[in-house]
C-alpha atoms as a PDB file:
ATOM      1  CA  UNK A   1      33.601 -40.087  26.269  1.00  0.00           C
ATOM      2  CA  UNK A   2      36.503 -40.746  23.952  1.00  0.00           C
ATOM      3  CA  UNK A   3      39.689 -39.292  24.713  1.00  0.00           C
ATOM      4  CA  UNK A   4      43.541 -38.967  23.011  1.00  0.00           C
ATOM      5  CA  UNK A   5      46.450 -39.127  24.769  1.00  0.00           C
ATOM      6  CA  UNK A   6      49.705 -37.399  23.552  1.00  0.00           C
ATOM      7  CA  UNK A   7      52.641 -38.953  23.657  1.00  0.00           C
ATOM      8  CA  UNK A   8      56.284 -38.140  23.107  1.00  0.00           C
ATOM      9  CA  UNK A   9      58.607 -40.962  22.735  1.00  0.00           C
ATOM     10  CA  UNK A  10      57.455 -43.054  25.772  1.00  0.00           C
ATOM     11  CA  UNK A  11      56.612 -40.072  27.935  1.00  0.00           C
ATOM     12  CA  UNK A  12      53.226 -39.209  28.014  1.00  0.00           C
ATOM     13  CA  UNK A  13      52.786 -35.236  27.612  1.00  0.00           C
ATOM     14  CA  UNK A  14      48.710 -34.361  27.639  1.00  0.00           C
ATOM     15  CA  UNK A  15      45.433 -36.111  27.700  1.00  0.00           C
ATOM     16  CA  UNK A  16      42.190 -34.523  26.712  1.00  0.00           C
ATOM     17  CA  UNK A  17      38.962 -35.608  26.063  1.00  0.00           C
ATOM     18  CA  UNK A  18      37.407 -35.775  22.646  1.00  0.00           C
ATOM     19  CA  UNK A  19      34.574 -33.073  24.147  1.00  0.00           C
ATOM     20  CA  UNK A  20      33.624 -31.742  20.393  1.00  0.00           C
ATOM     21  CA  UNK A  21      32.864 -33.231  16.891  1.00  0.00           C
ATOM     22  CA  UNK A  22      35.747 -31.888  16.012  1.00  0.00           C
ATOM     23  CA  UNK A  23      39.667 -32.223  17.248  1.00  0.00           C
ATOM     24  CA  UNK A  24      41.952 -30.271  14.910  1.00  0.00           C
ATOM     25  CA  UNK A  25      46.056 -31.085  14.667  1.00  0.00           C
ATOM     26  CA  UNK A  26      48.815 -29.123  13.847  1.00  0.00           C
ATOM     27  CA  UNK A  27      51.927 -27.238  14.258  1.00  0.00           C
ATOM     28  CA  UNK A  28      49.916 -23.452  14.993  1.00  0.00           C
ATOM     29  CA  UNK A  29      48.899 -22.855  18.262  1.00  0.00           C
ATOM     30  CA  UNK A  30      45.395 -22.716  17.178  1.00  0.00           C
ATOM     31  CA  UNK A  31      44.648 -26.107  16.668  1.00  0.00           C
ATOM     32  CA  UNK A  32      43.268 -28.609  19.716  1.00  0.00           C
ATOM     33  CA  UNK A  33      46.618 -30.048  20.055  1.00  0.00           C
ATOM     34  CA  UNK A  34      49.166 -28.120  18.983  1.00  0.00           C
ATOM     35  CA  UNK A  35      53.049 -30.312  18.013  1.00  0.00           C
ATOM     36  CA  UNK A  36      55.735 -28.217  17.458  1.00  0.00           C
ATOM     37  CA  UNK A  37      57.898 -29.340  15.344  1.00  0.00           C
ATOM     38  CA  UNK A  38      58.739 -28.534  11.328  1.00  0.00           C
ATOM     39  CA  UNK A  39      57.510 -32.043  10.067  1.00  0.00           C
ATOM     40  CA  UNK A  40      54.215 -31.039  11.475  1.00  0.00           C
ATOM     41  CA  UNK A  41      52.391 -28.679   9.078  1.00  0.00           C
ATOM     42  CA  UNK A  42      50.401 -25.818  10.410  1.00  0.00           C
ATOM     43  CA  UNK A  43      47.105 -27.374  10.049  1.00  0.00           C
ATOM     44  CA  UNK A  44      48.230 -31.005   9.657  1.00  0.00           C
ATOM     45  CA  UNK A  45      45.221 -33.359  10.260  1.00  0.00           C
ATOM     46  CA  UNK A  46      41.705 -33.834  11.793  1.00  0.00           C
ATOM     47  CA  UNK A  47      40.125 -36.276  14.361  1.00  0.00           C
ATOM     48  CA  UNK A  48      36.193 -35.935  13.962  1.00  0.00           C
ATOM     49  CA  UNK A  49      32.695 -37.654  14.535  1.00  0.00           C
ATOM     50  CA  UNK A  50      30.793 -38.613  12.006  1.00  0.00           C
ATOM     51  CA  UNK A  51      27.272 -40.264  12.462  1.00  0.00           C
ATOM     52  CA  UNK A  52      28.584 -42.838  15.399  1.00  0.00           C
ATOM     53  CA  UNK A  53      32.496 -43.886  14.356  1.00  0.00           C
ATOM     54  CA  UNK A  54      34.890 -41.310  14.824  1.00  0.00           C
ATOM     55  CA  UNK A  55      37.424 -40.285  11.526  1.00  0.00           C
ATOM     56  CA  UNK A  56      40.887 -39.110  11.084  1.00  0.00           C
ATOM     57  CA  UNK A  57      41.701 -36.855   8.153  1.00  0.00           C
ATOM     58  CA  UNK A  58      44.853 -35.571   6.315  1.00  0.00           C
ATOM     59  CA  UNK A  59      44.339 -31.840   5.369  1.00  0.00           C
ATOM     60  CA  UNK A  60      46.775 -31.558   2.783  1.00  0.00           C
ATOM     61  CA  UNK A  61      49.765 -31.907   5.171  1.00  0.00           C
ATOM     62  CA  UNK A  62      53.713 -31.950   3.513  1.00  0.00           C
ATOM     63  CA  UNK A  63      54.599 -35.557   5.034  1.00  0.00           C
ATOM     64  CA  UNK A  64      51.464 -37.063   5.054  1.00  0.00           C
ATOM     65  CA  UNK A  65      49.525 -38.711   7.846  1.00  0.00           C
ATOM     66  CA  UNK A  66      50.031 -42.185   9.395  1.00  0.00           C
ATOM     67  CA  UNK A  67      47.432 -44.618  11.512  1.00  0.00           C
ATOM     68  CA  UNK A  68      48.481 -47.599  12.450  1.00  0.00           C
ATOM     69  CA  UNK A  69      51.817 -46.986  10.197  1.00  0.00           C
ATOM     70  CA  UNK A  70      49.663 -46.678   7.121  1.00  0.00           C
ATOM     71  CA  UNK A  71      49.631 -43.924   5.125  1.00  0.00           C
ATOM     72  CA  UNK A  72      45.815 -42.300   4.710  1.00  0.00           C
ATOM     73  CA  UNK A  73      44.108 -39.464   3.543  1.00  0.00           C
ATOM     74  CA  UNK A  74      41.226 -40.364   5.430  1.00  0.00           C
ATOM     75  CA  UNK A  75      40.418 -43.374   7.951  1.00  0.00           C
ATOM     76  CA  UNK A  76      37.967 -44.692  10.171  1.00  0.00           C
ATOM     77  CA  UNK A  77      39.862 -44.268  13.888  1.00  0.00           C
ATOM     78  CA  UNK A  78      39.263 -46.917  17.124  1.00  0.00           C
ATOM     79  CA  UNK A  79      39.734 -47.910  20.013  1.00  0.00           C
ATOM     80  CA  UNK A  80      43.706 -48.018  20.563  1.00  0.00           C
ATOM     81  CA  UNK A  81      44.474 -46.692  17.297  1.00  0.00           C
ATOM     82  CA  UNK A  82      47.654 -44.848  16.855  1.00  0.00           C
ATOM     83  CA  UNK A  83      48.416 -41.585  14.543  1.00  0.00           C
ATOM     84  CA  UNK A  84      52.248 -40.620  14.187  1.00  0.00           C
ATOM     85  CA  UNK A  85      53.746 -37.380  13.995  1.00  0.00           C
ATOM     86  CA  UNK A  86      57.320 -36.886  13.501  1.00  0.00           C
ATOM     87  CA  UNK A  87      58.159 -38.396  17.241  1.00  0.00           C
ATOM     88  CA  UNK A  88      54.962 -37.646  18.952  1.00  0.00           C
ATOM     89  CA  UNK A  89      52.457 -40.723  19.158  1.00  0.00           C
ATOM     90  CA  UNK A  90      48.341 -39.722  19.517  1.00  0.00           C
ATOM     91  CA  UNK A  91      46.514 -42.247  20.934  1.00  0.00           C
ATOM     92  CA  UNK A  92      42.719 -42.526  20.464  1.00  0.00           C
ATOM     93  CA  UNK A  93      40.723 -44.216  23.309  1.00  0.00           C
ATOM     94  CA  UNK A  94      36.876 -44.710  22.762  1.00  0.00           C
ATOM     95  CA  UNK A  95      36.198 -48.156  25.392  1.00  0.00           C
ATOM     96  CA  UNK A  96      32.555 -47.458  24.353  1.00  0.00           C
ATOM     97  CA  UNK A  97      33.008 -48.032  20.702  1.00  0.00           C
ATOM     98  CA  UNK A  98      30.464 -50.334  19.670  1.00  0.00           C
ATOM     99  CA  UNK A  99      31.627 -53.570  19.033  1.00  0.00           C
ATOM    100  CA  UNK A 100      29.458 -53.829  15.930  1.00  0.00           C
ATOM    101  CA  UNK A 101      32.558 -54.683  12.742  1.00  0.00           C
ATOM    102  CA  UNK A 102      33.375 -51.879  10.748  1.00  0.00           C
ATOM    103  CA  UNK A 103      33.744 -51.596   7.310  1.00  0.00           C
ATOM    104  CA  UNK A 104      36.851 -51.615   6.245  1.00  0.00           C
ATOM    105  CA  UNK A 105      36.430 -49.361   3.373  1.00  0.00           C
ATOM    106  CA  UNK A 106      34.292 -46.979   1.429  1.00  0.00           C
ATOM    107  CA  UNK A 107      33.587 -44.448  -1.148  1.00  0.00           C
ATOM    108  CA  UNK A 108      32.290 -40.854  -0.257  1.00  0.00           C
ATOM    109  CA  UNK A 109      31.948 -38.013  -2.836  1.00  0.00           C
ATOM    110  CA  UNK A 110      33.753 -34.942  -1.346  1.00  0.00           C
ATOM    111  CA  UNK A 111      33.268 -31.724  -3.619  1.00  0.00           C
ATOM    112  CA  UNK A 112      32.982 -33.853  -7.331  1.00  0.00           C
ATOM    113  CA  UNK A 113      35.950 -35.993  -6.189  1.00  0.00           C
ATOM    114  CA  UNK A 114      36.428 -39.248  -4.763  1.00  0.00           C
ATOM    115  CA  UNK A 115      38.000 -40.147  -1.064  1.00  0.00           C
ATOM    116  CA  UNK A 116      38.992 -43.529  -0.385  1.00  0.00           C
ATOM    117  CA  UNK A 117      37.911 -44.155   3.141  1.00  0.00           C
ATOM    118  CA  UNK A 118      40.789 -47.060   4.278  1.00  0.00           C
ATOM    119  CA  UNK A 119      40.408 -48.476   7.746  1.00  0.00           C
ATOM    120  CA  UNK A 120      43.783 -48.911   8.827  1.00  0.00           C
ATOM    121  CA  UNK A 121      42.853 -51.303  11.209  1.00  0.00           C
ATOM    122  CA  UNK A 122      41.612 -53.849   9.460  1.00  0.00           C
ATOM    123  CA  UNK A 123      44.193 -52.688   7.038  1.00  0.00           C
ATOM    124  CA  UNK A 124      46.765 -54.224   9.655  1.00  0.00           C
ATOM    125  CA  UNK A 125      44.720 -56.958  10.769  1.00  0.00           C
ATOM    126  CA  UNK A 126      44.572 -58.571   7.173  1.00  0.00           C
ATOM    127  CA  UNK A 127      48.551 -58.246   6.480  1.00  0.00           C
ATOM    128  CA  UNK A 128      48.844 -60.136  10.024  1.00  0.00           C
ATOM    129  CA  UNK A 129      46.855 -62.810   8.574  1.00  0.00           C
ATOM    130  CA  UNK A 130      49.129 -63.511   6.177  1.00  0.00           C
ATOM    131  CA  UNK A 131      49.970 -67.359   5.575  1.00  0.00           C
ATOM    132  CA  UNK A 132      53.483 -67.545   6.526  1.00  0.00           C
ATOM    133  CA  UNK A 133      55.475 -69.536   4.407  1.00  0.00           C
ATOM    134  CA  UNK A 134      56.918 -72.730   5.566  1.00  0.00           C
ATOM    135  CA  UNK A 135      60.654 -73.744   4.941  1.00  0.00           C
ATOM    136  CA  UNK A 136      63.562 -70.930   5.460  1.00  0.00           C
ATOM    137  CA  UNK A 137      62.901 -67.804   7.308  1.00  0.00           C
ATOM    138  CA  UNK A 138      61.791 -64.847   5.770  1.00  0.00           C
ATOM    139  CA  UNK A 139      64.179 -62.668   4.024  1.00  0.00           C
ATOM    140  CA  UNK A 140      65.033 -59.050   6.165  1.00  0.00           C
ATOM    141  CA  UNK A 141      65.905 -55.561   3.995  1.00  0.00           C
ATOM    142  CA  UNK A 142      69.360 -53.740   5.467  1.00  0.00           C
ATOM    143  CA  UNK A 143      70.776 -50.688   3.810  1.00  0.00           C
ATOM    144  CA  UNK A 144      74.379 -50.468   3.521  1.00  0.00           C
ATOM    145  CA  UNK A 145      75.523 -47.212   3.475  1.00  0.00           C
ATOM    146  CA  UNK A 146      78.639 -46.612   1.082  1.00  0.00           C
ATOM    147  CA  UNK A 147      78.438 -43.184   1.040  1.00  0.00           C
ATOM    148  CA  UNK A 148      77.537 -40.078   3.331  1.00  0.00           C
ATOM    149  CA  UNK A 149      75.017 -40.021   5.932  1.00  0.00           C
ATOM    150  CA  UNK A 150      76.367 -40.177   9.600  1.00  0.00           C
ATOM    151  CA  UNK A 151      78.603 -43.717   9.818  1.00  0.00           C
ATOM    152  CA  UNK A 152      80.334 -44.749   6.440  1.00  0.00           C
ATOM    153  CA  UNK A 153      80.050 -48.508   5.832  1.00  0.00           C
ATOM    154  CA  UNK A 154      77.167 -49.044   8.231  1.00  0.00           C
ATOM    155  CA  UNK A 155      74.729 -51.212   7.638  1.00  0.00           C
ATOM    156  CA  UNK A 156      70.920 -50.757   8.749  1.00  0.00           C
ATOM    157  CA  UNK A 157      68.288 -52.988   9.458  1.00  0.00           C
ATOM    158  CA  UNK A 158      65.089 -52.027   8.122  1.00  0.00           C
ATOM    159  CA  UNK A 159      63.170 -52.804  11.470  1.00  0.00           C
ATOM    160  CA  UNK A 160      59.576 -52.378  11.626  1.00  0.00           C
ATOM    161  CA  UNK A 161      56.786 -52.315   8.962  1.00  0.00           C
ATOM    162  CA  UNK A 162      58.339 -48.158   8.221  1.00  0.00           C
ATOM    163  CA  UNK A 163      61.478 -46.601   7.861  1.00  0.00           C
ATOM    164  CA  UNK A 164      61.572 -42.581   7.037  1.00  0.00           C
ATOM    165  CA  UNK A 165      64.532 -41.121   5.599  1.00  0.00           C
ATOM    166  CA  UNK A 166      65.881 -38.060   5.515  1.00  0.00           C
ATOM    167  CA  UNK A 167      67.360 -35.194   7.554  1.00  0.00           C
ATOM    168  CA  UNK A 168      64.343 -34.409  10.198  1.00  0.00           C
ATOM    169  CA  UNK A 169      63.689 -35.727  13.613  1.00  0.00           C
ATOM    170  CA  UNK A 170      61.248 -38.278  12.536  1.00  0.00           C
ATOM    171  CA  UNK A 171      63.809 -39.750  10.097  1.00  0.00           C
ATOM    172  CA  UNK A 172      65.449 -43.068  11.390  1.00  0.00           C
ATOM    173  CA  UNK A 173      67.712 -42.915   8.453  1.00  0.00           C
ATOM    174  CA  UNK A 174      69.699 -40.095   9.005  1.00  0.00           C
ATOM    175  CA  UNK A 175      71.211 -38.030   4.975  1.00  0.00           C
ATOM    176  CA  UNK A 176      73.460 -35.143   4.974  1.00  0.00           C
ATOM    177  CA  UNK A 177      72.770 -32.667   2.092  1.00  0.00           C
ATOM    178  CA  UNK A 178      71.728 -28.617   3.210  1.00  0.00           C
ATOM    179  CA  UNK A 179      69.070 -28.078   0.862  1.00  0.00           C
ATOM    180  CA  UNK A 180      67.894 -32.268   1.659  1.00  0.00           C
ATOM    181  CA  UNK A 181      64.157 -32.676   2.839  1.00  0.00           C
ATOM    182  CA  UNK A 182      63.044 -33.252   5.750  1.00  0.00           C
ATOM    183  CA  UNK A 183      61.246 -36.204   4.959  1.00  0.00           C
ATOM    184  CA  UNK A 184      62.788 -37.437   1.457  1.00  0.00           C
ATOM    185  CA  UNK A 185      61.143 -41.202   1.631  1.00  0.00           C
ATOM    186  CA  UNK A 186      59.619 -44.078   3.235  1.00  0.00           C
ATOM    187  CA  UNK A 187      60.824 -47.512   3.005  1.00  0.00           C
ATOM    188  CA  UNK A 188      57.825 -49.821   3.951  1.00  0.00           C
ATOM    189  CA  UNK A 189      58.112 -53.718   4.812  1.00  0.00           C
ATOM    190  CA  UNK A 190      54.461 -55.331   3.675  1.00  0.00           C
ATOM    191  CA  UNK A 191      53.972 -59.155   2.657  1.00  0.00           C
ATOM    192  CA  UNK A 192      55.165 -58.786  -1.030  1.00  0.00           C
ATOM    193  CA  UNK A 193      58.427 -57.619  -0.301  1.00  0.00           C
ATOM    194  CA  UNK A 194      59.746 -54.112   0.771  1.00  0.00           C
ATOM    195  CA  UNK A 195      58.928 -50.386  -1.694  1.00  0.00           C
ATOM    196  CA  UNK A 196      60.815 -47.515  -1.514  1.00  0.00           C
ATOM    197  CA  UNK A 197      57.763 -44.435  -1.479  1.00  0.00           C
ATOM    198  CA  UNK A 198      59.571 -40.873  -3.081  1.00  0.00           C
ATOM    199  CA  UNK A 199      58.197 -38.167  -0.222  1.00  0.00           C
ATOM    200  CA  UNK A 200      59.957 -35.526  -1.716  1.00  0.00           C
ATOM    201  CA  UNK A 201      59.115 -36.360  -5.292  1.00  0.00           C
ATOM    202  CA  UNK A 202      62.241 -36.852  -8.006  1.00  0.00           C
ATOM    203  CA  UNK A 203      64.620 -36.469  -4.865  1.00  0.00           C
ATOM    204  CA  UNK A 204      65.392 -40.017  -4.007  1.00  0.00           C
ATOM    205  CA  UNK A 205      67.085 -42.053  -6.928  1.00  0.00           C
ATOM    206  CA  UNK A 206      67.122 -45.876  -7.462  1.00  0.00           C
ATOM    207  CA  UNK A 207      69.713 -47.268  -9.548  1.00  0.00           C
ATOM    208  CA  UNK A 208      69.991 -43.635 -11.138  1.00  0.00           C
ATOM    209  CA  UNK A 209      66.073 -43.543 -11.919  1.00  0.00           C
ATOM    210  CA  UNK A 210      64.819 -40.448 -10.133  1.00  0.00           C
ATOM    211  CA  UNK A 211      61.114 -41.806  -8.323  1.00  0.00           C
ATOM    212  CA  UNK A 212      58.164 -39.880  -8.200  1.00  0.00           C
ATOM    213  CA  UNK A 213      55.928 -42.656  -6.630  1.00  0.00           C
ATOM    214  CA  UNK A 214      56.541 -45.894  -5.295  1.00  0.00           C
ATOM    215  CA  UNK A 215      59.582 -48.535  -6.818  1.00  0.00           C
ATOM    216  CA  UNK A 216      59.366 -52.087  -5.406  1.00  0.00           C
ATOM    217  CA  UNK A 217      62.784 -52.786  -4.154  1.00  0.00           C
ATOM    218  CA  UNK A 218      65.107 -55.856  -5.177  1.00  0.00           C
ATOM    219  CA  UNK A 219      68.521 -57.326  -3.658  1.00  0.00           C
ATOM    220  CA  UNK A 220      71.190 -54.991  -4.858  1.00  0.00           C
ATOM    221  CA  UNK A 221      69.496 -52.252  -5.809  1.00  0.00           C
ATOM    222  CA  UNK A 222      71.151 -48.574  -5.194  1.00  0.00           C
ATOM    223  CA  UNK A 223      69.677 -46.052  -3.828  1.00  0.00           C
ATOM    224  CA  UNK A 224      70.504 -42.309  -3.929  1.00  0.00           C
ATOM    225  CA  UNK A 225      69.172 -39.360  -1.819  1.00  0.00           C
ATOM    226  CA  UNK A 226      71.651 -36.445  -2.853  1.00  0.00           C
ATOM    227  CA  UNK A 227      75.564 -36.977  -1.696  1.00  0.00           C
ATOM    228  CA  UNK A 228      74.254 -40.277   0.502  1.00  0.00           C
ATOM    229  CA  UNK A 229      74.309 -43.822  -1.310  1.00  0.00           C
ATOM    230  CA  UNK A 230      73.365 -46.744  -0.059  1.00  0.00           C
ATOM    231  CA  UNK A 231      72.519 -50.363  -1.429  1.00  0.00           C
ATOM    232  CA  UNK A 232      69.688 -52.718  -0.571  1.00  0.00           C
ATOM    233  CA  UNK A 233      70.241 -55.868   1.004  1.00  0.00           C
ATOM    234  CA  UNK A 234      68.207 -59.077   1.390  1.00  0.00           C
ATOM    235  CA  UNK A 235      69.433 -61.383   3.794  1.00  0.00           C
ATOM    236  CA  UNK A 236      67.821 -64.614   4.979  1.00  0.00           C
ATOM    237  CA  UNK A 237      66.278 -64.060   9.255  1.00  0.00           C
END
């Protein structure tokens, strides 16, 4: 039987088996495991079986939901597979999965509209396989911060394939501002260079444009999120 384990930081916190078709997520107590904390929406996401894979599913949450550090409304889930919320990790453990390959996408009409099915998974899998290229290292993203946020003249590394900024716990990116989101964006780090992703849409700025979606990110570039400034950096690894 498949089972998720809750984790907090490193600390694990609950275990419980996947007993039902059905494992509902969430900030209310209601739900099958219940997070408390404001980045969590009340009804946040969904782990659920459907013919023999298992599924994980965004329902309508404010920040979104992650597997794997991808971004997806709704996802095949395996063995291993991790879902992050704010700084609470879900595990999903299934050792009986079949070993049959999955596919690692599809189309399913859901009420007139169509859901793009991503497998995050194989999602990862294929950025790993990435050709590196040969010669100089591969150029790594900081942010130097020139104005608010906690240290003036700091600079960041943008570690990892995502960075959230903003003023919640889940940010790594810390912004002052009292009306500032909780989540205002995501910086992600994928094979054609870094993107800044607008949570809070029309919040965050990039060299005074205010971004409602996504804005590949170049050497230089400024980037706003209320009173905090910072500038984008490339620097050779």
């Amino acid at each position: 039987m498949p089972k998720i384990i809750v984790k907090f930081g490193a600390a694990v916190i609950k275990e419980m088996p996947v007993d039902k078709d059905v494992i509902t997520i969430g900030r209310k107590e209601d739900n099958d495991i219940s997070i408390d904390n404001p980045a969590v929406s009340g009804h946040h996401a969904k782990i659920f079986k459907q013919g023999d894979g298992y599924f994980l599913e965004d329902l309508n949450s404010t920040n979104g939901t992650f597997l794997n550090e991808t971004k997806v409304l709704k996802a095949g889930i395996h063995n291993k597979d991790q879902v992050g919320l704010a700084k609470h990790t879900l595990i999903f453990i299934n050792e009986e999965e079949s070993a049959a390959p999955q596919k690692p996408s599809e189309q399913k009409s859901m009420g007139g509209s169509e859901t793009v099915i991503i497998d995050a998974t194989k999602l990862r899998e294929m950025l790993n396989d990435q050709p590196k290229v040969q010669g100089q290292g591969e150029k790594v993203g900081f942010l130097k911060i020139i104005e608010g946020c906690v240290d003036q003249n700091t600079e960041i590394e943008i570690a990892g394939l995502l960075v959230y900024i903003g003023t919640g716990e889940q940010a790594q990116i810390k912004i002052k501002g009292m009306f500032a989101p909780s989540v205002a964006a995501a910086i992600s780090h994928k094979p054609e260079g870094y993107t800044l992703k607008a949570v809070k849409e029309g919040y965050p700025k990039v060299n005074g444009d205010a971004i409602n979606d996504i804005r590949q990110l170049h050497d230089g570039d400024m980037l706003e999120f209320g009173k905090t400034k910072m500038v984008f950096l490339l620097r050779q690894k």
